[in-house]
Protein backbone atom coordinates (compact mmCIF):
# COMPACT_ATOMS: atom_id res chain seq x y z
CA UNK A 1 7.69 19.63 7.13
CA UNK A 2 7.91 18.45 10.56
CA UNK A 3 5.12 17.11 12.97
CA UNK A 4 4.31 20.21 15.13
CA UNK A 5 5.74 23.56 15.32
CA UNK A 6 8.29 25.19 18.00
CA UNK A 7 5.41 26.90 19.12
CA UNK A 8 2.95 24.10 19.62
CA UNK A 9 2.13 23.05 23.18
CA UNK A 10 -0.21 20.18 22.96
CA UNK A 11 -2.27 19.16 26.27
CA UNK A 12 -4.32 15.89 27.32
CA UNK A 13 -4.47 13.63 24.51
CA UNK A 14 -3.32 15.93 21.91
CA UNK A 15 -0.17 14.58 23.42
CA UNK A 16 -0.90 11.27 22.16
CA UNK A 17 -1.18 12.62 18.46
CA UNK A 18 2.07 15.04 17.90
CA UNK A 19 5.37 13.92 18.03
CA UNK A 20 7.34 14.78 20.84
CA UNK A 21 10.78 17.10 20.84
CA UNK A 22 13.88 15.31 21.98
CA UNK A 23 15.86 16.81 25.08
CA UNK A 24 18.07 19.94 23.61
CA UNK A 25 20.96 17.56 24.65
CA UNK A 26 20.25 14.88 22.28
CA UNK A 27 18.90 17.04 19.64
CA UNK A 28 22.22 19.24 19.47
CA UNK A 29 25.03 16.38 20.06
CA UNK A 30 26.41 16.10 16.30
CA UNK A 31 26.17 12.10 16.76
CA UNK A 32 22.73 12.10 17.26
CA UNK A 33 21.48 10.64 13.90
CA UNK A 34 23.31 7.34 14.85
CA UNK A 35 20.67 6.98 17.69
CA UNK A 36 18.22 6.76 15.18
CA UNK A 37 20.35 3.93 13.64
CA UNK A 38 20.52 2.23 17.55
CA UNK A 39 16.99 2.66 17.92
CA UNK A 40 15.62 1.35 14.97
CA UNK A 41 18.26 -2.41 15.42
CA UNK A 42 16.57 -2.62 18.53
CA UNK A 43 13.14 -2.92 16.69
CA UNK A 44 14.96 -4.81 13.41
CA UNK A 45 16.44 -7.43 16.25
CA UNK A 46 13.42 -7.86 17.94
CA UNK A 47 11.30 -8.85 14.71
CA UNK A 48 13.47 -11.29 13.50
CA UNK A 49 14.21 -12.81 17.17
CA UNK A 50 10.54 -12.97 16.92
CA UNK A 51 9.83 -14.83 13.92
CA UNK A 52 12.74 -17.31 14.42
CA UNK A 53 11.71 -17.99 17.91
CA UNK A 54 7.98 -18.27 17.10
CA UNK A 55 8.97 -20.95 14.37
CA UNK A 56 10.53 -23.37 16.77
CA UNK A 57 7.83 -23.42 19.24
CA UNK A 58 5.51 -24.75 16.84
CA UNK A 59 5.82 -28.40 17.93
CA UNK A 60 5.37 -27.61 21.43
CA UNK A 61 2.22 -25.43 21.13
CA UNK A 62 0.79 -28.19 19.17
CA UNK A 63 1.31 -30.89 22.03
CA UNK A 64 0.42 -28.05 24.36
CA UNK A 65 -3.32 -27.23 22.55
CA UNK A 66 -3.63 -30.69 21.53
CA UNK A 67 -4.43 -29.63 17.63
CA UNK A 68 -3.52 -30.37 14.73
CA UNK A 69 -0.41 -29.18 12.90
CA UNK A 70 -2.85 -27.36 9.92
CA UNK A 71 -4.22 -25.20 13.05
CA UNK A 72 -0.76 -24.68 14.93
CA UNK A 73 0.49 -23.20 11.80
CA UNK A 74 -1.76 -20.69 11.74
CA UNK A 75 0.09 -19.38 14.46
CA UNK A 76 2.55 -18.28 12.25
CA UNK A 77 0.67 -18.08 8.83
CA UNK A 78 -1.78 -15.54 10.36
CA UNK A 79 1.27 -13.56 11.82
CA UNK A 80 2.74 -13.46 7.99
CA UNK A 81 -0.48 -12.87 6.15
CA UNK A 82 -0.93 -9.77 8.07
CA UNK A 83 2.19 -8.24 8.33
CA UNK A 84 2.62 -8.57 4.49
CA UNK A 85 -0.86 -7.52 3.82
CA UNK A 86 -0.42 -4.22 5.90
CA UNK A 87 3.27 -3.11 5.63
CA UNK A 88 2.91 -0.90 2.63
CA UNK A 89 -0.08 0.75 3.68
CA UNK A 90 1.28 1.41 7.40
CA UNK A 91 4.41 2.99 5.30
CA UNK A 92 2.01 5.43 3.38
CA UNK A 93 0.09 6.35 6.49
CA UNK A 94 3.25 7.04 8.25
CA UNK A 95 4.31 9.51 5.45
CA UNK A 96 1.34 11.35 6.04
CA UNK A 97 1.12 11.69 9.64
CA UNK A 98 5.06 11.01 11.14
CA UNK A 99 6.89 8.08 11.01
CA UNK A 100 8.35 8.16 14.74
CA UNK A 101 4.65 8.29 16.14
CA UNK A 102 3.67 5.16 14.24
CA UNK A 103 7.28 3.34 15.20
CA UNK A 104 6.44 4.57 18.56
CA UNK A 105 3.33 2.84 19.00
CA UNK A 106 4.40 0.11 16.78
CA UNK A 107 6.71 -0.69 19.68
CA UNK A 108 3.88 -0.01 22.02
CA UNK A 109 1.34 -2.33 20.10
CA UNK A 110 4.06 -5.40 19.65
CA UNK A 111 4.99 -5.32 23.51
CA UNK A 112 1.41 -5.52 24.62
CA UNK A 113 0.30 -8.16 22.02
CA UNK A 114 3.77 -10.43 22.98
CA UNK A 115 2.42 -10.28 26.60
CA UNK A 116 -1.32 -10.97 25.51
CA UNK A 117 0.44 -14.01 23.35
CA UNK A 118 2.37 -15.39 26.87
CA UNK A 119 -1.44 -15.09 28.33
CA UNK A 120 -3.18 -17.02 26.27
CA UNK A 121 -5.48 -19.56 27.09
CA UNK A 122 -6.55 -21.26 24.19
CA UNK A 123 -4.89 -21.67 20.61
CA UNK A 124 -7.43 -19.34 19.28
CA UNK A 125 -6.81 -16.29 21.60
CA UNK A 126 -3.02 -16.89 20.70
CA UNK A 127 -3.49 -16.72 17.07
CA UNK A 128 -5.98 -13.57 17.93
CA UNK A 129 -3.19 -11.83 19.76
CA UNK A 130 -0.25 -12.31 16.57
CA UNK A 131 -2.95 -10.91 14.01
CA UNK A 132 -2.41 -7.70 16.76
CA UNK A 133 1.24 -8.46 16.91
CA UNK A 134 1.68 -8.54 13.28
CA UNK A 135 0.02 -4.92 13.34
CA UNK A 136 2.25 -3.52 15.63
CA UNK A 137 5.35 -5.41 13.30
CA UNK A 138 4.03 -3.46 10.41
CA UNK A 139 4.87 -0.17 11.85
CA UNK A 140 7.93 -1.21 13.06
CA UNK A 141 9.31 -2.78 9.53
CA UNK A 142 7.83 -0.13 7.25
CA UNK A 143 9.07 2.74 9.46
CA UNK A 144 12.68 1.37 10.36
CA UNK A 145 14.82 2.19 7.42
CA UNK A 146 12.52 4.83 6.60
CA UNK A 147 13.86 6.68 9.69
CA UNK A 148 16.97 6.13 9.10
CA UNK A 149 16.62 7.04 5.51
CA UNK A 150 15.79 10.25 6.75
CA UNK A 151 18.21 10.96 9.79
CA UNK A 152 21.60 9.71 8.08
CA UNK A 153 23.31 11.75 5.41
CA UNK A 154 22.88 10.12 2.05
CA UNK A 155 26.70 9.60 2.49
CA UNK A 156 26.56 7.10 5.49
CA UNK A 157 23.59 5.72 4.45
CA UNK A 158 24.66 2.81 3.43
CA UNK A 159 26.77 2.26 6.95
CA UNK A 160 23.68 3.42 8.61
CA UNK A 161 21.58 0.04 6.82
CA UNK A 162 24.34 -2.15 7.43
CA UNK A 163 24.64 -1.81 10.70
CA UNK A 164 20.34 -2.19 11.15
CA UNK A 165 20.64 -5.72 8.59
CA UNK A 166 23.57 -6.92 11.11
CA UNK A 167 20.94 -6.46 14.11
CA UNK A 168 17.96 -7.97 11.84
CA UNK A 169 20.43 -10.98 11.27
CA UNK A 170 22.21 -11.23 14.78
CA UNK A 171 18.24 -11.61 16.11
CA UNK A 172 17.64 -14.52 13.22
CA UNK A 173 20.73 -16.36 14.43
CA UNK A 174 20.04 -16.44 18.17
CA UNK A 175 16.60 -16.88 17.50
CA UNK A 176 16.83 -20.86 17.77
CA UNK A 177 19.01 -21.02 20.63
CA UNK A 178 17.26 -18.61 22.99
CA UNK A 179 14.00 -20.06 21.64
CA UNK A 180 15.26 -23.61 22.77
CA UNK A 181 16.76 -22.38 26.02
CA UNK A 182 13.63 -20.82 26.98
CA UNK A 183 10.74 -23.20 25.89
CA UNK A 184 13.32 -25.80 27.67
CA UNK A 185 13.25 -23.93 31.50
CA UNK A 186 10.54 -22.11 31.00
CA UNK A 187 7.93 -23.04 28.71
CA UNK A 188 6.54 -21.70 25.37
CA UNK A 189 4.84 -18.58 27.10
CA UNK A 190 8.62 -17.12 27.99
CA UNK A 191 9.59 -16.93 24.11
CA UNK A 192 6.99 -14.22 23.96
CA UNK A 193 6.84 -12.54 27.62
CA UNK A 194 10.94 -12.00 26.11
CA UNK A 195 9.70 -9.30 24.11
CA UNK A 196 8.02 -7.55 26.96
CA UNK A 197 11.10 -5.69 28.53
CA UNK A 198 13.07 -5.46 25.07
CA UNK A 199 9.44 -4.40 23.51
CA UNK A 200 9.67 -1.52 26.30
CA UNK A 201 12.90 -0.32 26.14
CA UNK A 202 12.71 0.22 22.52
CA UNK A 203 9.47 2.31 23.15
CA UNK A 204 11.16 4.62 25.72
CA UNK A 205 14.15 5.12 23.33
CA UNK A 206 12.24 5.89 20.49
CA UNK A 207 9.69 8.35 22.07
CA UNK A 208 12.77 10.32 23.47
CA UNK A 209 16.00 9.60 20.70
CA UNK A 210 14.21 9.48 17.83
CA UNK A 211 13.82 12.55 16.03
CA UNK A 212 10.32 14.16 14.82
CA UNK A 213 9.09 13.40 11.00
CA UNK A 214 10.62 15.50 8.25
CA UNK A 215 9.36 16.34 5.00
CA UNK A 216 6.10 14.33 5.30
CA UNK A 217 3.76 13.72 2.32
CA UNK A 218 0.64 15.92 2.17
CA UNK A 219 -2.26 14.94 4.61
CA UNK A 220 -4.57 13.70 1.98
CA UNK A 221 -7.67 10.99 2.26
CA UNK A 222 -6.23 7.29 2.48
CA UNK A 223 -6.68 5.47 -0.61
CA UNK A 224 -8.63 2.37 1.34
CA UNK A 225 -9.99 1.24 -1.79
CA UNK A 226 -7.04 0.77 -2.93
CA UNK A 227 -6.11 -0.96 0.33
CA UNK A 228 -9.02 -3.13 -0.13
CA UNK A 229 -7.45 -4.60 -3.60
CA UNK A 230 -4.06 -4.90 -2.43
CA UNK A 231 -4.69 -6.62 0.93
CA UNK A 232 -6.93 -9.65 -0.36
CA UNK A 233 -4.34 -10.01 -3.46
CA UNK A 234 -1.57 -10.78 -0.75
CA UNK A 235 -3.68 -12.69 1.20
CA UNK A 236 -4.58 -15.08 -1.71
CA UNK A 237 -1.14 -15.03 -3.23
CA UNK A 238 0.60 -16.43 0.02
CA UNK A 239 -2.94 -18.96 0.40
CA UNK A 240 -1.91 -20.23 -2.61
CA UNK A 241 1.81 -21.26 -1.94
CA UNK A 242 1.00 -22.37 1.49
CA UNK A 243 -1.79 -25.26 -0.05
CA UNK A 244 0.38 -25.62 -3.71
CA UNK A 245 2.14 -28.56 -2.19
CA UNK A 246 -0.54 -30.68 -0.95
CA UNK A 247 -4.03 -29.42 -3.02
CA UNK A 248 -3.43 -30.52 -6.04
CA UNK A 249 -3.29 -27.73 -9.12
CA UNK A 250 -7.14 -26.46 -9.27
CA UNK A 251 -6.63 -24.56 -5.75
CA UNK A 252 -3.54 -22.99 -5.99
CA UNK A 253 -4.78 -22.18 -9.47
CA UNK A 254 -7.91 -20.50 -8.50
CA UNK A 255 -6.13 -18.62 -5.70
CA UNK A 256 -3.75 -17.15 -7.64
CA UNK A 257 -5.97 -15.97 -10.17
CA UNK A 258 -7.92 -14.47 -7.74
CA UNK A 259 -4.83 -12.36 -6.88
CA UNK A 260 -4.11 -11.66 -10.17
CA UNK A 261 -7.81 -10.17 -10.55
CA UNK A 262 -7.30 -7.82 -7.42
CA UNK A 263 -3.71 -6.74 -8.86
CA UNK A 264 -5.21 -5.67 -11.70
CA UNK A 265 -7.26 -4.20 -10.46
CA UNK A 266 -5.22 -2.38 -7.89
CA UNK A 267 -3.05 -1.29 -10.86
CA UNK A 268 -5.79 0.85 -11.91
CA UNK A 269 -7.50 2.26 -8.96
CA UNK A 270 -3.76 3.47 -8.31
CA UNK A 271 -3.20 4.95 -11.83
CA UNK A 272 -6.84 6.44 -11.39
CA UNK A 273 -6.20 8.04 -7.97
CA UNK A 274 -4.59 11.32 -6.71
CA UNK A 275 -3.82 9.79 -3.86
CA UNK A 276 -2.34 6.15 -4.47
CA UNK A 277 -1.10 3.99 -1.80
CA UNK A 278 1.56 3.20 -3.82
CA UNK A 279 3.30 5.62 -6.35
CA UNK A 280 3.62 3.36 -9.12
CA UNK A 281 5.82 6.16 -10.45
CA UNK A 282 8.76 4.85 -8.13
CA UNK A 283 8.48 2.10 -10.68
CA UNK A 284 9.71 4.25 -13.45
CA UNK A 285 13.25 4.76 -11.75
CA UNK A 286 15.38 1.98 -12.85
CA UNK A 287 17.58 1.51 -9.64
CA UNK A 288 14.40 1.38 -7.54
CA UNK A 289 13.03 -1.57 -9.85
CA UNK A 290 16.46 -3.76 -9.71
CA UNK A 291 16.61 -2.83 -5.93
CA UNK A 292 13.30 -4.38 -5.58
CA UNK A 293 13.45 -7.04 -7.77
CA UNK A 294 16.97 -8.40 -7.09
CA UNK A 295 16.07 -7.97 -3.20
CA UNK A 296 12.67 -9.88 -3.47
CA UNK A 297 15.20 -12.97 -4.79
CA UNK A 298 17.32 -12.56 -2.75
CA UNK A 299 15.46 -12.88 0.11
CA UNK A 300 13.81 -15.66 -1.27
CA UNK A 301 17.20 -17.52 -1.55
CA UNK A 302 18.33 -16.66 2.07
CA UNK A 303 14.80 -18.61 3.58
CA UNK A 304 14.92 -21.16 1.37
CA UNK A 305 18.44 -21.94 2.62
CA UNK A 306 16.87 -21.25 5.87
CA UNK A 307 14.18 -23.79 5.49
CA UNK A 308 16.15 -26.46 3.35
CA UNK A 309 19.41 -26.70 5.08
CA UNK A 310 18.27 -28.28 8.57
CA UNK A 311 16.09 -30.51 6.62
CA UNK A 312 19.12 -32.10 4.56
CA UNK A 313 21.21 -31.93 7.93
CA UNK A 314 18.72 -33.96 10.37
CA UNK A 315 17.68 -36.40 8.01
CA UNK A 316 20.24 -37.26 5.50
CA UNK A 317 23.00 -36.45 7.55
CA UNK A 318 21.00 -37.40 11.04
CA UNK A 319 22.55 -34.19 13.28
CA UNK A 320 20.65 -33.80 16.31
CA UNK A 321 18.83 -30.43 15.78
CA UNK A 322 20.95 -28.70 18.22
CA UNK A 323 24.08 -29.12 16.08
CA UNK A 324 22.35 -28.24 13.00
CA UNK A 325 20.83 -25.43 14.08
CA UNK A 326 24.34 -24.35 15.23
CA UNK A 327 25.89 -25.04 11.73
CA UNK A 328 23.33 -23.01 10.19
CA UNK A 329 23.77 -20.20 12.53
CA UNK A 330 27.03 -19.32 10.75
CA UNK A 331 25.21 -17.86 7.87
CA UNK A 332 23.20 -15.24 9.46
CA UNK A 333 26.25 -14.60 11.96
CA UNK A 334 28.62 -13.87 8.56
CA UNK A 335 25.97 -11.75 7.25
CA UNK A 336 25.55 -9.73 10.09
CA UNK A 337 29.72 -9.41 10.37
CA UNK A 338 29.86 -8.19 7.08
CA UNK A 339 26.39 -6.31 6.72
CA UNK A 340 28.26 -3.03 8.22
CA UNK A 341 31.64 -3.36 6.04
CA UNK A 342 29.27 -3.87 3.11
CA UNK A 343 27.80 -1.23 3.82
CA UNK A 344 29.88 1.64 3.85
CA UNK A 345 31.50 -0.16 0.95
CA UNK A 346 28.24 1.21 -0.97
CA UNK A 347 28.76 4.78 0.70
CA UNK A 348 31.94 4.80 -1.18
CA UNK A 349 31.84 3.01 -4.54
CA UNK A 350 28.45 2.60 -4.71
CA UNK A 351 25.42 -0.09 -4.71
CA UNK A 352 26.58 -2.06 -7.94
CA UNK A 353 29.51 -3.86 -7.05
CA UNK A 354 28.97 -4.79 -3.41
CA UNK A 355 25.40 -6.68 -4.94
CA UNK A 356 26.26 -7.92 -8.13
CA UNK A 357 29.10 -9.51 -5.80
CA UNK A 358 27.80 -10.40 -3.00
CA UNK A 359 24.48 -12.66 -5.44
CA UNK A 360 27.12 -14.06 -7.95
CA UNK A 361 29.36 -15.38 -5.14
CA UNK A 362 25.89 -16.91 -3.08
CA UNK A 363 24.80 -18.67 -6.57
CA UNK A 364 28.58 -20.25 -6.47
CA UNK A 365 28.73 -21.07 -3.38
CA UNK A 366 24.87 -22.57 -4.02
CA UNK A 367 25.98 -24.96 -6.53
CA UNK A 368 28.79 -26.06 -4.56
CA UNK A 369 26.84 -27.00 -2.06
CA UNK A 370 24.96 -29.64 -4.24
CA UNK A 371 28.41 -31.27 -4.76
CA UNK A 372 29.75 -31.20 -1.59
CA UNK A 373 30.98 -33.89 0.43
CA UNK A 374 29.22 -35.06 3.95
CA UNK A 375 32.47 -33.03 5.66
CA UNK A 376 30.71 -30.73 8.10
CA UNK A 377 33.48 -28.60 7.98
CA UNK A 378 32.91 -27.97 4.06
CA UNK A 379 28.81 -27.58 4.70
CA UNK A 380 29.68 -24.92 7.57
CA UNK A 381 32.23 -23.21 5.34
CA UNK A 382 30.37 -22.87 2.03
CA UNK A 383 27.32 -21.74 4.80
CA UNK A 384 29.26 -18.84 6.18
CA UNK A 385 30.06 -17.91 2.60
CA UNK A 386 26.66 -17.71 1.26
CA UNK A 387 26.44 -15.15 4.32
CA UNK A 388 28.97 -13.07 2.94
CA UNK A 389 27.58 -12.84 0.12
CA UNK A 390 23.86 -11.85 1.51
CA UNK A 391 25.81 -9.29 3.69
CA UNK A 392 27.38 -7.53 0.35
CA UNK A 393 24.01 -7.24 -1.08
CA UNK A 394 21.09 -7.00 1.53
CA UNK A 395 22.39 -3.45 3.06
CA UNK A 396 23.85 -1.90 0.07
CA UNK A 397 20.67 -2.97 -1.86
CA UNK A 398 18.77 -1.38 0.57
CA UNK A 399 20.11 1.67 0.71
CA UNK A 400 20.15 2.10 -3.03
CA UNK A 401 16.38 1.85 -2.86
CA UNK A 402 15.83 3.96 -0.07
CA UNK A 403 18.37 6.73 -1.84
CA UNK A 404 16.14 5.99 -5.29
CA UNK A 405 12.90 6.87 -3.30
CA UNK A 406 11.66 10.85 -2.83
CA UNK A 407 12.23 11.62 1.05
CA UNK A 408 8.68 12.19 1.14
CA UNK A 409 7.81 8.87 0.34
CA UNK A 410 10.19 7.14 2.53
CA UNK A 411 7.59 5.43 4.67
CA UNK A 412 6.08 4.17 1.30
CA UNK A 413 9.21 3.12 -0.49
CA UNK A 414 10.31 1.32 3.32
CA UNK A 415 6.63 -0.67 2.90
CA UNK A 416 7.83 -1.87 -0.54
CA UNK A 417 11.26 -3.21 0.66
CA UNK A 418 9.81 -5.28 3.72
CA UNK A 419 6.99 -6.48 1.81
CA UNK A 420 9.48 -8.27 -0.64
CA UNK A 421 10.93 -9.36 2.47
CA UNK A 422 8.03 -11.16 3.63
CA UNK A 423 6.94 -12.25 0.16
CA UNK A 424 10.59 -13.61 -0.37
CA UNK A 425 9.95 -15.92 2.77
CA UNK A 426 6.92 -17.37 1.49
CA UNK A 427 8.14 -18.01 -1.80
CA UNK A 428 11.42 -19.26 -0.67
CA UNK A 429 9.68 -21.76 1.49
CA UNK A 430 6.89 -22.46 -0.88
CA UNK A 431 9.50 -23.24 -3.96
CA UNK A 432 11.75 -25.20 -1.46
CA UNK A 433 8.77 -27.51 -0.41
CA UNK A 434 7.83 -28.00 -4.02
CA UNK A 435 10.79 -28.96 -5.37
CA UNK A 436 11.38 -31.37 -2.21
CA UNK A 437 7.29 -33.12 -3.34
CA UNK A 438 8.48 -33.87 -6.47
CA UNK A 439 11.65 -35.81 -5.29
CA UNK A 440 9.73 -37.11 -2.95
CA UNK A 441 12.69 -36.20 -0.33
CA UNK A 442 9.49 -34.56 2.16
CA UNK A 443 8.58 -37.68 3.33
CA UNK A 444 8.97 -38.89 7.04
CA UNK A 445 10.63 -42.35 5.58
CA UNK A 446 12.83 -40.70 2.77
CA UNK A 447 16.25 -42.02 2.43
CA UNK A 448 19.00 -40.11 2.97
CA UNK A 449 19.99 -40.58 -0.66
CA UNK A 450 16.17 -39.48 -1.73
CA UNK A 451 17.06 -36.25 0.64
CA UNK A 452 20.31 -35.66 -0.62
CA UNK A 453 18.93 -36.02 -4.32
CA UNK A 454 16.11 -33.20 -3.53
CA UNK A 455 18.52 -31.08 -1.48
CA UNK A 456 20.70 -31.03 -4.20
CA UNK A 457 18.08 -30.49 -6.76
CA UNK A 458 16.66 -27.05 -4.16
CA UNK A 459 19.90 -25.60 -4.13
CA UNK A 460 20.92 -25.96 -7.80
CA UNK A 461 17.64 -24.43 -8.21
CA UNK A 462 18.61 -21.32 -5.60
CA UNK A 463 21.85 -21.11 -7.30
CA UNK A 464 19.99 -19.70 -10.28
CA UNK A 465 17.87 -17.59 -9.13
CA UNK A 466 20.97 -16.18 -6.86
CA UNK A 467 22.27 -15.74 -10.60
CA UNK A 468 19.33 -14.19 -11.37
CA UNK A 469 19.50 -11.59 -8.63
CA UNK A 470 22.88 -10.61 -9.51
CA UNK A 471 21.75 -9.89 -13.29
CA UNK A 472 18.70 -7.54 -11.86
CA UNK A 473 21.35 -6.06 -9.30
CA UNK A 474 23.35 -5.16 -12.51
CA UNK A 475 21.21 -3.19 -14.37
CA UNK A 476 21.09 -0.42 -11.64
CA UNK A 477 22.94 3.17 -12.68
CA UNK A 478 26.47 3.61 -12.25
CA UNK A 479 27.76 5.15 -8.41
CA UNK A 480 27.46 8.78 -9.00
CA UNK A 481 24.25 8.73 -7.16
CA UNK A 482 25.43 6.07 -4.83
CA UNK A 483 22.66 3.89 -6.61
């Protein structure tokens, strides 16, 4: 099914509504499914850029606003909450109606929030303008592999993904350093007026490169009841890690089984409906399920290394945060090196090896971290390994989930995989700040043998559930399917 026929001539702002053809020459050159794959990095860079940037500036709009921390950090809490909350139901609308008009104005939506985030006067308008930006994310993240899911033969898919996690992780590693560069000559407002040219480019490329939606699910009514259950449930799940570490047990508690109420009953308004906003029938495939769950850990390792790393390296080690941010940056730099090797690794042998690899050598490499020496040469070294090993998972993972999913539901499968992005972060960060409380190696006045003790006690704990990722990653099918 495709959005519009040959015959179709839309006028005014019909225009708006239908997906556009490409130019003959783009349409007929035999590469042109690999400017899908172009297209969509710019979008994958952009959001991660984004995020890592936004992080940084945090202690600079705080002095700038004069508020407190708990409000600063809504600026990126309210960015999270919604992108998480919305992903999976911007990936079944998308199915629907077309995936490149909702990328499309995903990019449109993102640009003009950034700009209306640079403009802001007040730290309420800002966080205003990220709930918008966090929007226009959605339909960026839910659509990206989706389109390329759908453009790449199933044989290059796996290139195709590697190639779009090496952009995602090229933005994450220049994220502090541009961010630091920028807020340094320029101010805070620069980090997000950046994404106003980039944010424009990528909508021109993918209004005229991209290629109109194929084999779209039927136009049926949108399940927002359903929408209405899953939404809060996120909302309260991610509540709940954010206050575990400093409310006590009887908040987190009630928050959480809050969500559990509104999964439940989720679970049944979408076993109830003919028109779910999730199929929980992609649930019955097995290689979708360890795709899913092995990726939802793994991401949750690769923030909580993220989060822990710098903490261990200014404080127990006392780096300036310049230098540690640079020794950390040779994680996501070796996972985006490897991201495209790894994945046409999985075009050829298939999604098994390349993950259960790539999580069994991060849950090594883990664990020898928590013995290592203070040699910064061994920290950077073991660092740039665990980013191998990401690399030989994330895009072969990803692609094995996207394979595992019916085309038609490409948009909704693409939800799923970015929401256990996003709920990986929060996790990650949540367990890592937990386990740092009870060594007590949070604290401003820690030791640096109390920090040590707690970093080695996070990472020990990351090596497992690395181990536990590569035990999910194992249970997928064997390679005929390139699962």
């Amino acid at each position: 099914m495709v959005t519009g026929s040959e015959s179709d001539k839309p006028r005014g702002w019909q225009r708006l509504v239908v997906e556009p053809r490409r130019p003959a020459a783009i349409r007929n050159w035999p590469n042109a499914p690999w400017l899908v794959v172009v297209t969509v990095s710019i979008g994958a860079f952009l959001g991660q850029l984004d995020a890592s940037i936004v992080t940084l500036a945090l202690p600079t709009l705080q002095q700038q606003f004069h508020a407190h921390l708990a409000g600063v950090e809504w600026v990126a809490l309210s960015y999270l909450l919604v992108l998480i909350a919305s992903v999976i139901a911007v990936g079944r609308l998308a199915d629907m109606i077309g995936r490149k008009l909702l990328y499309t104005y995903g990019f449109a939506i993102f640009t003009l929030a950034s700009v209306g985030c640079g403009l802001s006067p007040s730290l309420g308008v800002l966080i205003g303008c990220r709930v918008v930006q966090a929007l226009g994310a959605a339909m960026l993240q839910a659509n990206s592999v989706a389109l390329i899911a759908t453009a790449i033969p199933k044989a290059s898919l796996g290139r195709a993904i590697g190639i779009q996690g090496a952009a995602q992780a090229t933005g994450l590693a220049l994220g502090p350093t541009v961010g630091g560069l920028l807020i340094g000559v320029a101010g805070w407002r620069s980090i997000f007026f950046l994404n106003g040219p980039v944010g424009l480019i990528g909508l021109v490329l993918a209004w005229v490169l991209l290629p109109r939606s194929r084999e779209l699910a039927p136009r049926v009514r949108f399940d927002w009841l359903g929408l209405g259950f899953f939404g809060p449930a996120v909302v309260l799940f991610l509540l709940a890690l954010n206050v575990a570490g400093n409310s006590g047990f009887v908040v987190p508690l009630l928050l959480l089984g809050g969500a559990a109420v509104l999964v439940g009953l989720f679970v049944r308004r979408e076993r109830r409906t003919d028109a779910p906003l999730i199929d929980l029938r992609l649930f019955r495939n097995v290689n979708f399920v360890a795709g899913i769950a092995s990726g939802l850990l793994s991401y949750l390792v690769l923030f909580a290394v993220l989060f822990v790393v710098p903490f261990f390296l200014e404080h127990a080690r006392h780096l300036s945060t310049t230098r540690a941010g640079l020794e950390l940056g040779v994680l996501p730099i070796a996972l985006a090196i490897v991201a495209p090797f790894a994945g046409r690794a999985r075009d050829r042998i298939g999604a098994r090896i390349p993950t259960v690899t790539g999580m069994l050598l991060v849950a090594v490499l883990l664990a020898g971290l928590a013995v290592v020496e203070r040699s910064s040469v061994a920290v950077v070294v073991l660092l740039a390994g665990i980013g191998v090993g990401l690399g030989l998972f994330t895009p072969a993972n990803n692609a094995a989930i996207m394979v595992a999913a019916p085309r038609e539901h490409s948009g909704m499968a693409g939800g799923i995989l970015n929401l256990t992005r996003g709920l990986g972060t929060a996790i990650g960060v949540a367990v890592t700040g937990l386990v740092l409380g009870l060594r007590n190696a949070e604290r401003l006045r820690a030791s640096p043998h109390v920090v040590t003790i707690g970093f080695q006690t996070c990472v020990l704990v990351l090596a497992v559930v690395a181990g536990a990722a590569a035990a999910l990653a194992s249970l997928r099918a064997s390679p005929s399917g390139r699962g």
